[in-house]
N, C-alpha and C. Protein backbone atom coordinates (compact mmCIF):
# COMPACT_ATOMS: atom_id res chain seq x y z
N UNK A 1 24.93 -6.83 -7.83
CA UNK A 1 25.02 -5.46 -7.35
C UNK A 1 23.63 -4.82 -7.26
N UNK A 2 22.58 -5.27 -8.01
CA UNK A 2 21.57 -4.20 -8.24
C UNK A 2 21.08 -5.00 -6.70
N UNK A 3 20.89 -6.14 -6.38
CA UNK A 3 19.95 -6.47 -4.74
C UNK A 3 20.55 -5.50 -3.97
N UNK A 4 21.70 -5.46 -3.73
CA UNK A 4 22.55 -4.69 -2.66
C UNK A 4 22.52 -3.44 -2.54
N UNK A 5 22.02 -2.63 -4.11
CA UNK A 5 21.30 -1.47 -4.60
C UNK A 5 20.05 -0.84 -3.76
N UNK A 6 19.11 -2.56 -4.34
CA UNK A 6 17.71 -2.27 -3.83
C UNK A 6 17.73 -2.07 -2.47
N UNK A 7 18.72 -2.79 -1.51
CA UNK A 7 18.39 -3.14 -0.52
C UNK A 7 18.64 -1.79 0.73
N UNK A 8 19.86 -1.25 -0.29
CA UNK A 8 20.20 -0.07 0.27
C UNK A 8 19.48 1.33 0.26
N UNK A 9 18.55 1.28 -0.92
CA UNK A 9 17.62 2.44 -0.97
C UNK A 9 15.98 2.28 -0.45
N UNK A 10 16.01 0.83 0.28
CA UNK A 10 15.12 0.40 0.91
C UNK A 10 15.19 0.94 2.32
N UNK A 11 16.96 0.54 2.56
CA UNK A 11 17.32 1.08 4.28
C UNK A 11 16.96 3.01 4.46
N UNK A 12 17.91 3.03 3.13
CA UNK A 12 17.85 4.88 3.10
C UNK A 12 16.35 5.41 3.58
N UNK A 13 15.62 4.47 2.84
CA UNK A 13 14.20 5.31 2.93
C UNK A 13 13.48 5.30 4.12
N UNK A 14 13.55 3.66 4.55
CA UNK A 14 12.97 3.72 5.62
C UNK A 14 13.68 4.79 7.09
N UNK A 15 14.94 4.91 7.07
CA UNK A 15 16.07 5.80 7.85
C UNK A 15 15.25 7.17 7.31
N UNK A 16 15.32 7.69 6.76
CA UNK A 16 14.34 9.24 6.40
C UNK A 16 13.47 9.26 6.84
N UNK A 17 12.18 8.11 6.73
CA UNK A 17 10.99 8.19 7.24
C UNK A 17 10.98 8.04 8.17
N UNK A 18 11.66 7.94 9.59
CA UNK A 18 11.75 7.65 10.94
C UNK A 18 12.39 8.83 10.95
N UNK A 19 13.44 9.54 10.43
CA UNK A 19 13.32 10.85 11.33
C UNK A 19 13.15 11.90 10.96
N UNK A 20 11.92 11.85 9.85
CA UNK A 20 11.18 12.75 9.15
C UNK A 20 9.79 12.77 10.47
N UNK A 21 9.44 10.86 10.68
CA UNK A 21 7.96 11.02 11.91
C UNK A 21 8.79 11.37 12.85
N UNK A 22 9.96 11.31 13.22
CA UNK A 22 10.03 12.03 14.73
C UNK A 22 10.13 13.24 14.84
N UNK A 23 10.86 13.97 14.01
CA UNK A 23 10.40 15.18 13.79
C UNK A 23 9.46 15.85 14.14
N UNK A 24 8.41 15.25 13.11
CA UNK A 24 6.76 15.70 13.21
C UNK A 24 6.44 15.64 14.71
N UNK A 25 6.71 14.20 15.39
CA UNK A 25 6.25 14.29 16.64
C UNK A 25 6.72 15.14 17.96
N UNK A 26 7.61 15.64 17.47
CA UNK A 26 8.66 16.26 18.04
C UNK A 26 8.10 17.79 18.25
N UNK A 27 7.82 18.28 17.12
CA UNK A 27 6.98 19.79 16.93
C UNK A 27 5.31 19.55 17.17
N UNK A 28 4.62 18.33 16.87
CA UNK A 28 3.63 18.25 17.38
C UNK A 28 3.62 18.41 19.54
N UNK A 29 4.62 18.04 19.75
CA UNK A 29 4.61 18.11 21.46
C UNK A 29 5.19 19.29 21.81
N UNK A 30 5.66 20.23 21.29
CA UNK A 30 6.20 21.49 21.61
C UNK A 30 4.94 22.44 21.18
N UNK A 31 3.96 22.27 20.11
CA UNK A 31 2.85 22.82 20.44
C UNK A 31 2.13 23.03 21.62
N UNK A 32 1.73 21.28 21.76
CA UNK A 32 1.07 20.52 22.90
C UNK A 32 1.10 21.55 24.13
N UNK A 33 2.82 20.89 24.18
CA UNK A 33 3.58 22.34 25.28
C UNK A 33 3.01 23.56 26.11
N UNK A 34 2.77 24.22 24.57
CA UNK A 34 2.60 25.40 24.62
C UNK A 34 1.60 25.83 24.70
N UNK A 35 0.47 24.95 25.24
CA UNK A 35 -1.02 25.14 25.20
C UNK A 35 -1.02 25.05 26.92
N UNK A 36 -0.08 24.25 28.12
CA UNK A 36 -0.27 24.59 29.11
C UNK A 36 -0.45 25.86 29.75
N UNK A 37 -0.29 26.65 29.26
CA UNK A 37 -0.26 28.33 29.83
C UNK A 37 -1.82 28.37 29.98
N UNK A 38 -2.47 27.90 28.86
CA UNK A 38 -3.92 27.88 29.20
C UNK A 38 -5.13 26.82 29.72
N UNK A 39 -4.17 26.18 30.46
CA UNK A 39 -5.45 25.04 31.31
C UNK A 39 -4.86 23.60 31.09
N UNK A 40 -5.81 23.02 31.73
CA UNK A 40 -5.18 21.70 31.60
C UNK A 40 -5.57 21.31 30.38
N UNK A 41 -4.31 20.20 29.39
CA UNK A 41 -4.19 19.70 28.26
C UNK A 41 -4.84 18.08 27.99
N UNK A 42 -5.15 17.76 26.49
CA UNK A 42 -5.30 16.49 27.00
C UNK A 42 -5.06 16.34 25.32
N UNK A 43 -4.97 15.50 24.55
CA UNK A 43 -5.13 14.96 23.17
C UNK A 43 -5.41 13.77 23.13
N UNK A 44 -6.25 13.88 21.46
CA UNK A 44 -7.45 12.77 20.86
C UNK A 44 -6.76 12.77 19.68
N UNK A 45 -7.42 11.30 19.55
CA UNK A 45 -6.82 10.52 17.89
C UNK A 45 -8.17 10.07 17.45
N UNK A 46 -8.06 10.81 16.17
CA UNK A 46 -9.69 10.35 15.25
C UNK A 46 -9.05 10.00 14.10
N UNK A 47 -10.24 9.20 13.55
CA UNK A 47 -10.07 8.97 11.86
C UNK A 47 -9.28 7.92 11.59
N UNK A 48 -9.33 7.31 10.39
CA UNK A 48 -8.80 5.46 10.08
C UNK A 48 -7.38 6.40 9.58
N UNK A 49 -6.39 5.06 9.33
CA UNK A 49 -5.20 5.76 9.01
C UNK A 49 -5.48 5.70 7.65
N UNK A 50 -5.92 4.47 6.60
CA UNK A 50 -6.06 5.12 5.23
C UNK A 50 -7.57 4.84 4.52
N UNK A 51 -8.50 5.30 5.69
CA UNK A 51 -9.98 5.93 5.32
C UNK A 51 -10.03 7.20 5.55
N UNK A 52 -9.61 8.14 4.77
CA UNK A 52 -9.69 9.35 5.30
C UNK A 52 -8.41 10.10 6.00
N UNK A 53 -7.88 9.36 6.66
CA UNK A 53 -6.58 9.81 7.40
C UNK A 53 -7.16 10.14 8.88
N UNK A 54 -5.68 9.96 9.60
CA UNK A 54 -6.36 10.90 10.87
C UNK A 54 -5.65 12.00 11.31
N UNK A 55 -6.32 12.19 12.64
CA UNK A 55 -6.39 13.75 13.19
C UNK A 55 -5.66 13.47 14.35
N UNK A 56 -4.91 14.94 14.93
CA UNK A 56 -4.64 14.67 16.22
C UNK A 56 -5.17 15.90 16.76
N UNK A 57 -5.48 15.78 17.82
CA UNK A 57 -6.19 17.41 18.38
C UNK A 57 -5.91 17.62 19.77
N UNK A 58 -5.09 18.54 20.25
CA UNK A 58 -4.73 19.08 21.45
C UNK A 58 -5.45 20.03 21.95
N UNK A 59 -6.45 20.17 23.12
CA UNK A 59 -7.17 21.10 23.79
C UNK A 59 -6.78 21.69 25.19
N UNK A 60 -6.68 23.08 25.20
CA UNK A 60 -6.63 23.48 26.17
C UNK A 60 -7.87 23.95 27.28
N UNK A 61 -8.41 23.51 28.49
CA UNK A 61 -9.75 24.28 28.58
C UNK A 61 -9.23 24.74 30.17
N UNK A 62 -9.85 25.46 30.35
CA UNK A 62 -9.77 26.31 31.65
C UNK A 62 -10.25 25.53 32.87
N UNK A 63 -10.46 26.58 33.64
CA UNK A 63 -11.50 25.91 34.91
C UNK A 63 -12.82 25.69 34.92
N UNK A 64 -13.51 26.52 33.75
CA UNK A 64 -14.54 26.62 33.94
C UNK A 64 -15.14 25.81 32.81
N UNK A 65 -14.43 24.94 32.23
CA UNK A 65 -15.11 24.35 31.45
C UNK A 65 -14.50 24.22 29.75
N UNK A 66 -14.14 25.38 29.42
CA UNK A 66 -14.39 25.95 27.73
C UNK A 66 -12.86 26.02 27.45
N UNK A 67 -13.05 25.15 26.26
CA UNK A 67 -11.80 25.32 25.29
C UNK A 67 -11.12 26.46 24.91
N UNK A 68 -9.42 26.42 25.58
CA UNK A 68 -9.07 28.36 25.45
C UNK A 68 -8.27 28.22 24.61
N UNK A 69 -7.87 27.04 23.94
CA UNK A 69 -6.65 27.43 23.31
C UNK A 69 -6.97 25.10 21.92
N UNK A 70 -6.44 25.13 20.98
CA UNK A 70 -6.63 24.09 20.32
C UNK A 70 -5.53 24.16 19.21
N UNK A 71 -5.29 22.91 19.07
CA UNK A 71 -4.16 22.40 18.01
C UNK A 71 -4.54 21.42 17.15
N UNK A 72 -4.54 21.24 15.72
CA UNK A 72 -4.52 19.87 15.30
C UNK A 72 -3.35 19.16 14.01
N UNK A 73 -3.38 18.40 14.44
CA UNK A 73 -2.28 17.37 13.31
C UNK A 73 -3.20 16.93 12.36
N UNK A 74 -2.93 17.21 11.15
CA UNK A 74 -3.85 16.23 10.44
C UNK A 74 -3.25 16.30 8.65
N UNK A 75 -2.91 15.16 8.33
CA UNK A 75 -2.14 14.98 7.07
C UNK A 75 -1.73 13.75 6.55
N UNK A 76 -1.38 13.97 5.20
CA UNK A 76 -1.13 11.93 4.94
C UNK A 76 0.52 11.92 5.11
N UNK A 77 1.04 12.83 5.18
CA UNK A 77 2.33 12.71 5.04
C UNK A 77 3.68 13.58 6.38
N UNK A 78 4.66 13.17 6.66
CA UNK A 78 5.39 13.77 7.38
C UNK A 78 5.55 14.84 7.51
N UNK A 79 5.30 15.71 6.26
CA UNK A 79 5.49 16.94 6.54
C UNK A 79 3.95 17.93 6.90
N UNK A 80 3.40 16.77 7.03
CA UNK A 80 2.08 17.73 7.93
C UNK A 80 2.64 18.25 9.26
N UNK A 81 2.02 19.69 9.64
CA UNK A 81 2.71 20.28 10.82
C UNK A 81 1.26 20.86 11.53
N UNK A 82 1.51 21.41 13.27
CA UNK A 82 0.40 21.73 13.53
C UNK A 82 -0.09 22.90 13.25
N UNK A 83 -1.78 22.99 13.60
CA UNK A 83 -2.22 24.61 13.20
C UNK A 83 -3.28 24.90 13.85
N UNK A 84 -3.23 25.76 14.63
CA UNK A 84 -4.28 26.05 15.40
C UNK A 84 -5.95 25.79 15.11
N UNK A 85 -7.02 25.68 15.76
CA UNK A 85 -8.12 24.93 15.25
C UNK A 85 -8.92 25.78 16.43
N UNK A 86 -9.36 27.18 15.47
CA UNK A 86 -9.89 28.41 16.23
C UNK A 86 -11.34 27.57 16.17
N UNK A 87 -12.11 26.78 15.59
CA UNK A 87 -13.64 26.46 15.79
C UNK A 87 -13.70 25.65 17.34
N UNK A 88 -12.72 25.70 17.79
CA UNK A 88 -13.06 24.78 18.99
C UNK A 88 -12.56 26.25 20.28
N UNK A 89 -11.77 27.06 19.81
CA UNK A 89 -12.13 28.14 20.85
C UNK A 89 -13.53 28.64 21.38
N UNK A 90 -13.23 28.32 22.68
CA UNK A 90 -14.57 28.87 23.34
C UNK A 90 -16.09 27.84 23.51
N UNK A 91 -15.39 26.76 22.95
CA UNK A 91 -16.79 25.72 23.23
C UNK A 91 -16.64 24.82 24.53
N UNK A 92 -17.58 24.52 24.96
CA UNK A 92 -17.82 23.83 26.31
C UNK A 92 -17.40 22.44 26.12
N UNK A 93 -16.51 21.82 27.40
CA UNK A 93 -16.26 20.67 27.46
C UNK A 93 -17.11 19.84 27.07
N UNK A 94 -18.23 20.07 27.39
CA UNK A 94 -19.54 19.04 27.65
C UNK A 94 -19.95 18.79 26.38
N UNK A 95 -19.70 19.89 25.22
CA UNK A 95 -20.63 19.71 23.97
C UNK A 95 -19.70 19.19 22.90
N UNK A 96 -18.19 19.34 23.19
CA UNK A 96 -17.60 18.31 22.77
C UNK A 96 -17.55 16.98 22.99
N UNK A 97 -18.19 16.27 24.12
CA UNK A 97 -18.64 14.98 24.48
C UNK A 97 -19.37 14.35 24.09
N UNK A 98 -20.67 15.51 22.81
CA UNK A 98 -21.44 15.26 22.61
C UNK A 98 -21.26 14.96 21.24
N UNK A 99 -22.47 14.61 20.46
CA UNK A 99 -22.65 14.44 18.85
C UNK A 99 -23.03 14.92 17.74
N UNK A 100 -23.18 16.86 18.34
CA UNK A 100 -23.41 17.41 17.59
C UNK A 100 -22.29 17.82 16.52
N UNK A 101 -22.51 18.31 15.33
CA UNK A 101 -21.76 18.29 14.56
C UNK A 101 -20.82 20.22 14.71
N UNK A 102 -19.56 19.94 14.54
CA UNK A 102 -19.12 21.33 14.72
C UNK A 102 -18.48 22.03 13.32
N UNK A 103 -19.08 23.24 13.06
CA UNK A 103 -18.33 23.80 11.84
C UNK A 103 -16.91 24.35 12.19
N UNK A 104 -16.67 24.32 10.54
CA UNK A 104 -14.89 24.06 10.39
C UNK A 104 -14.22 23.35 11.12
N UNK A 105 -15.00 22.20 11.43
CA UNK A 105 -14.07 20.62 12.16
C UNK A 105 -14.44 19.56 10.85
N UNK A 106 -13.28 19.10 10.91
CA UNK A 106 -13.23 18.02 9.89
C UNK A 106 -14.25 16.83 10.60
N UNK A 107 -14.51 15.91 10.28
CA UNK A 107 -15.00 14.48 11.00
C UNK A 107 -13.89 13.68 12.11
N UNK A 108 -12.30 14.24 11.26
CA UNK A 108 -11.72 13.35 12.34
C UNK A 108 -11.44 14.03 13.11
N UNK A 109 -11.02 15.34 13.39
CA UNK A 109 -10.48 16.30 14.37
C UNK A 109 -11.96 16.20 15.19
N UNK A 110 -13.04 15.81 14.72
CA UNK A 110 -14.37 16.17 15.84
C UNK A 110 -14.31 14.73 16.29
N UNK A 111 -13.64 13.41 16.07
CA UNK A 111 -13.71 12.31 16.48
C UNK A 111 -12.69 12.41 18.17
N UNK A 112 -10.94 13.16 17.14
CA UNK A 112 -10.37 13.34 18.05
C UNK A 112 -10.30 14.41 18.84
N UNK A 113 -11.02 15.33 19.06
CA UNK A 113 -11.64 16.32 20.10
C UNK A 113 -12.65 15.87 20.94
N UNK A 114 -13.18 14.71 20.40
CA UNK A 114 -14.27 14.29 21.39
C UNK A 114 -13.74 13.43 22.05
N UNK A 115 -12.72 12.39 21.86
CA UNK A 115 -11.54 11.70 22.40
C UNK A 115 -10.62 12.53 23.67
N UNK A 116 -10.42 13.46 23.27
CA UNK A 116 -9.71 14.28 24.02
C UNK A 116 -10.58 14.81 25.19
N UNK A 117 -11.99 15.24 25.16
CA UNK A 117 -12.65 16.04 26.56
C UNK A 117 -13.09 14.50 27.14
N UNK A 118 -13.11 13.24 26.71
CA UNK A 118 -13.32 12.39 27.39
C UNK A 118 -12.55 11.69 28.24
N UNK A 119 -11.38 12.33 27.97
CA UNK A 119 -10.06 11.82 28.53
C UNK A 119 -9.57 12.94 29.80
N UNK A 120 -10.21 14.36 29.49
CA UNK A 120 -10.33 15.10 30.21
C UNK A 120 -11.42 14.57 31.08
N UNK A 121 -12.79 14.10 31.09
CA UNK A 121 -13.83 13.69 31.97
C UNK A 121 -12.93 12.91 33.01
N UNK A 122 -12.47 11.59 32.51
CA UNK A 122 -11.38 10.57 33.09
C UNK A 122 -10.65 10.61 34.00
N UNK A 123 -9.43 12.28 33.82
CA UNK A 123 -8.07 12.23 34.02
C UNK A 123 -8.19 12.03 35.62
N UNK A 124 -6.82 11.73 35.90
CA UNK A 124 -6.45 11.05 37.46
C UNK A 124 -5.81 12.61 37.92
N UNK A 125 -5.51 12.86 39.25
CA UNK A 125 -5.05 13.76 39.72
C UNK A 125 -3.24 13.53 39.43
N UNK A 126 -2.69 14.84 39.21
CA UNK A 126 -1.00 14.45 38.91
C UNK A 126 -0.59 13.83 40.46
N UNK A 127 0.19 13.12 40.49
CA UNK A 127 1.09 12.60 41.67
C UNK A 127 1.79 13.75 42.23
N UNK A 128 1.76 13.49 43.74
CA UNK A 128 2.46 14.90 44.27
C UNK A 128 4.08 14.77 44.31
C-alpha cells in the first residue's frame, strides 16, 4: 500500500504543478495583452533557471522608439505573478540593445529586456 501511496502523491503533485504553471502563464499573457494599447510588444527570457532564476520581461515601445509601458515575471516559484517594471519606462530601444547597466533592473530582467528590443530590431511584418 505505501508504493501506491507514494506513487499517488507523486501524480497529485506533479497534477498541481502543471496547473499552478499554467496559470502563471496564463496571467503572465493577459498582462502581455494589455501592453498592446501601447505599441508594439515583444518579450525576453534572461537568467539560468537555478543560477539566480530567471526573468521574463514584456515591453511596450511606441513609434518613436521608447519604452511606454513594461512587465516582468520573475520568481522561483508558481506563484510569482507580474509587476510592472517602471525603470524601463521611457528608455530608448537602442540603449536597451546596449550594455549599459540599468538601475532598478535586476541582471536578468536587463538580460531579458535586452532579448526583447532585439527581437523587436528582428521582427517580420504581421501577415495581411
Amino acid at each position: 500500500m505505501t508504493p501506491l501511496l507514494l506513487l499517488a502523491a507523486v501524480v497529485g503533485g506533479t497534477i498541481i504543478q502543471q496547473v499552478l504553471a499554467y496559470r502563471q502563464s496564463q496571467e503572465f499573457n493577459r498582462a502581455t495583452r494589455a501592453l498592446r494599447k501601447d505599441g508594439a510588444v515583444s518579450v525576453g527570457r534572461g537568467g539560468r533557471r537555478y543560477r539566480g532564476g530567471r526573468a521574463f520581461v514584456a515591453i511596450a515601445v511606441d513609434d518613436r522608439g521608447f519604452v511606454r509601458n513594461a512587465v516582468s515575471l520573475q520568481g522561483w516559484t508558481t506563484f510569482a505573478r507580474s509587476r510592472p517594471l517602471p525603470a524601463l519606462f521611457g528608455v530608448k530601444v537602442s540603449q536597451l540593445r546596449g550594455d549599459r547597466d540599468l538601475t532598478g533592473v535586476s541582471p536578468q530582467q536587463r538580460e531579458a529586456a535586452r532579448q526583447a528590443a532585439d527581437f523587436l530590431k528582428n521582427r517580420r511584418p504581421a501577415p495581411a
